[in-house]
C-alpha atoms as a PDB file:
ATOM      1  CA  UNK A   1      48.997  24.362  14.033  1.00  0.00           C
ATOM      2  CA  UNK A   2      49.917  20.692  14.965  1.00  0.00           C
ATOM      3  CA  UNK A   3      48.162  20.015  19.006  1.00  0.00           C
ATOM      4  CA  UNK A   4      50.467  16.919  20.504  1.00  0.00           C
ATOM      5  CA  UNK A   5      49.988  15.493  23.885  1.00  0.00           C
ATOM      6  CA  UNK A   6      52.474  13.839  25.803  1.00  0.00           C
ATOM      7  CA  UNK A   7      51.816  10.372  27.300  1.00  0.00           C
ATOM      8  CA  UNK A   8      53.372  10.226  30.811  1.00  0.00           C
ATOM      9  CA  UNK A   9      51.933   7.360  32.936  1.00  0.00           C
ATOM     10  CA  UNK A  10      48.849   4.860  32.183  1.00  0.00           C
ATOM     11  CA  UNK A  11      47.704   2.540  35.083  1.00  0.00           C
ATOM     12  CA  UNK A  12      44.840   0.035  35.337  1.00  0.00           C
ATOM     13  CA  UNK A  13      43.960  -1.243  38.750  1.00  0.00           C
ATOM     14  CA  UNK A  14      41.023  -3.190  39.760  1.00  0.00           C
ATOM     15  CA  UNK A  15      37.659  -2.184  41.627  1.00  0.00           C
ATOM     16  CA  UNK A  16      34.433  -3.210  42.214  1.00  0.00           C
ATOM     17  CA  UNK A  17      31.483  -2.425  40.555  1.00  0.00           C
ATOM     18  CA  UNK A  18      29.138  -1.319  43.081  1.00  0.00           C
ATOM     19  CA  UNK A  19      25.381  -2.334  41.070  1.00  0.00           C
ATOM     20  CA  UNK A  20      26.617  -5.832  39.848  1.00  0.00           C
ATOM     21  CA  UNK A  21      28.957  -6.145  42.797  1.00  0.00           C
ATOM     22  CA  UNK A  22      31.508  -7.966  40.457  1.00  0.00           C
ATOM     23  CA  UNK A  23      35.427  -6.914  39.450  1.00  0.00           C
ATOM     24  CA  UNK A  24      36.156  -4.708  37.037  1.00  0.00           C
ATOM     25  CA  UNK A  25      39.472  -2.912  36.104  1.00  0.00           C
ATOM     26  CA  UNK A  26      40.040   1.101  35.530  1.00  0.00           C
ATOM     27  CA  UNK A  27      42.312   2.467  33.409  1.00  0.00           C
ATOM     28  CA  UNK A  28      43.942   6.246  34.496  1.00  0.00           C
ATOM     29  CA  UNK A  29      45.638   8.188  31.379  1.00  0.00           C
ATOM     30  CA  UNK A  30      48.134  11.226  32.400  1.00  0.00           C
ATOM     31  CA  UNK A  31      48.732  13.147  29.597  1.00  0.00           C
ATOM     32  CA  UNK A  32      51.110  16.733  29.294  1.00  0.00           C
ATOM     33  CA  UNK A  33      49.917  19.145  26.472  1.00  0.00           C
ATOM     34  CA  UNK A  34      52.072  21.409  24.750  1.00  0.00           C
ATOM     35  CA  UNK A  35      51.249  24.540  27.221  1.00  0.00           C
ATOM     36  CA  UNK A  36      52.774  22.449  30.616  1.00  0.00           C
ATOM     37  CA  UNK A  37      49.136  21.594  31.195  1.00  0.00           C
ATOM     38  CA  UNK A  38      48.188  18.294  32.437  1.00  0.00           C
ATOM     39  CA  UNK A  39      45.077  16.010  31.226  1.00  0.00           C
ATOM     40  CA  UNK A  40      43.838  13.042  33.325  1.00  0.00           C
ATOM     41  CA  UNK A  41      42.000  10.457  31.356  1.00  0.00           C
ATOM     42  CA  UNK A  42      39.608   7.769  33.693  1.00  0.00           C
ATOM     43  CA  UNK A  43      38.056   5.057  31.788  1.00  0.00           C
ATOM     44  CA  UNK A  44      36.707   1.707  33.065  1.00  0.00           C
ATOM     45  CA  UNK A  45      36.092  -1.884  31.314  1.00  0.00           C
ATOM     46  CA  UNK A  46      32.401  -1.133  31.523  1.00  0.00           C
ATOM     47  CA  UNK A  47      30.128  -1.837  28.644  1.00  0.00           C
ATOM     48  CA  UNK A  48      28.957   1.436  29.080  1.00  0.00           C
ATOM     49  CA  UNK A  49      31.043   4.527  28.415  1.00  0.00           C
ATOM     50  CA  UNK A  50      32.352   5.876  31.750  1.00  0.00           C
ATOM     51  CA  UNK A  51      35.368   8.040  30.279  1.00  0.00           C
ATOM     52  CA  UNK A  52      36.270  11.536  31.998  1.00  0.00           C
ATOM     53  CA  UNK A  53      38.866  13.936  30.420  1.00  0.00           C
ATOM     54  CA  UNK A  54      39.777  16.025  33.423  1.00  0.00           C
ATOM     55  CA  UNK A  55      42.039  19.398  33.632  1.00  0.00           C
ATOM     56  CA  UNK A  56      44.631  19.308  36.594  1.00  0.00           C
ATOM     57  CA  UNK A  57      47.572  21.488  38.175  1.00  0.00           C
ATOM     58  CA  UNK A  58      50.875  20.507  38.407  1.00  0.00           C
ATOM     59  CA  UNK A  59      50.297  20.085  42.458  1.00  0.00           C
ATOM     60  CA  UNK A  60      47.508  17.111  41.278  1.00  0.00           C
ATOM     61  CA  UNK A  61      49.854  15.477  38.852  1.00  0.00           C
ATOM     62  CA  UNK A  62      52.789  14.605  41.480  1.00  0.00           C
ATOM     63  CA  UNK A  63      50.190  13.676  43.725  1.00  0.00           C
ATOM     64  CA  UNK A  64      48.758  11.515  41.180  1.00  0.00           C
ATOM     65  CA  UNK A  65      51.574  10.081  40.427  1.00  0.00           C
ATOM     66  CA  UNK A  66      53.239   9.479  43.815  1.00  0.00           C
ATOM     67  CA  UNK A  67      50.073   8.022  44.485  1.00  0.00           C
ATOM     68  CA  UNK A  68      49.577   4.780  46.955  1.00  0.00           C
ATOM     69  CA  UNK A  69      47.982   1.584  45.363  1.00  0.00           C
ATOM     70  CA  UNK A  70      45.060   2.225  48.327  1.00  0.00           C
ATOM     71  CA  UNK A  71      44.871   5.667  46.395  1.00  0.00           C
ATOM     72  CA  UNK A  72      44.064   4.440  42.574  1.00  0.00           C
ATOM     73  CA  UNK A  73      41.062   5.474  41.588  1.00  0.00           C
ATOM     74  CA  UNK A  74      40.472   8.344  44.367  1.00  0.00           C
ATOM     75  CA  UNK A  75      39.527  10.975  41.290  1.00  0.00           C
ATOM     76  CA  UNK A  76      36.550   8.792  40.190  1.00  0.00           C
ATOM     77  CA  UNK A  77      34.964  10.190  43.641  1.00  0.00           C
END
């Protein structure tokens, strides 16, 4: 059985790094999966892995992505 995911929307957006008080960028991933499911994928440019794979209605998803600029990055919370 062959498991594709859609890729819907990517955005990176910048933020600071609150330990080395410097600018880094995020990257946010929504994917759809074959079910109508939808995956949100947060990464950042950090040397250190920071990646979450998250599991989110469809309610979250049009909120995510009607989302503000002042908004990026509000799942990371």
């Amino acid at each position: 059985m062959l498991f594709a995911i859609e890729l819907l929307v990517s955005r990176t957006y910048p933020f600071i790094d609150s330990d080395a008080l410097v600018e880094r960028h995020a990257r946010d991933t929504l994917f759809r999966a074959p079910d109508g499911s939808f995956l949100l994928h947060l990464s950042t440019d950090k040397t250190v892995d920071d990646d979450r794979l998250v599991r989110i209605d469809s309610r979250a998803a049009l909120l995510w992505l009607h989302a503000g600029p002042e908004e990026f990055g509000i799942e990371w919370r």
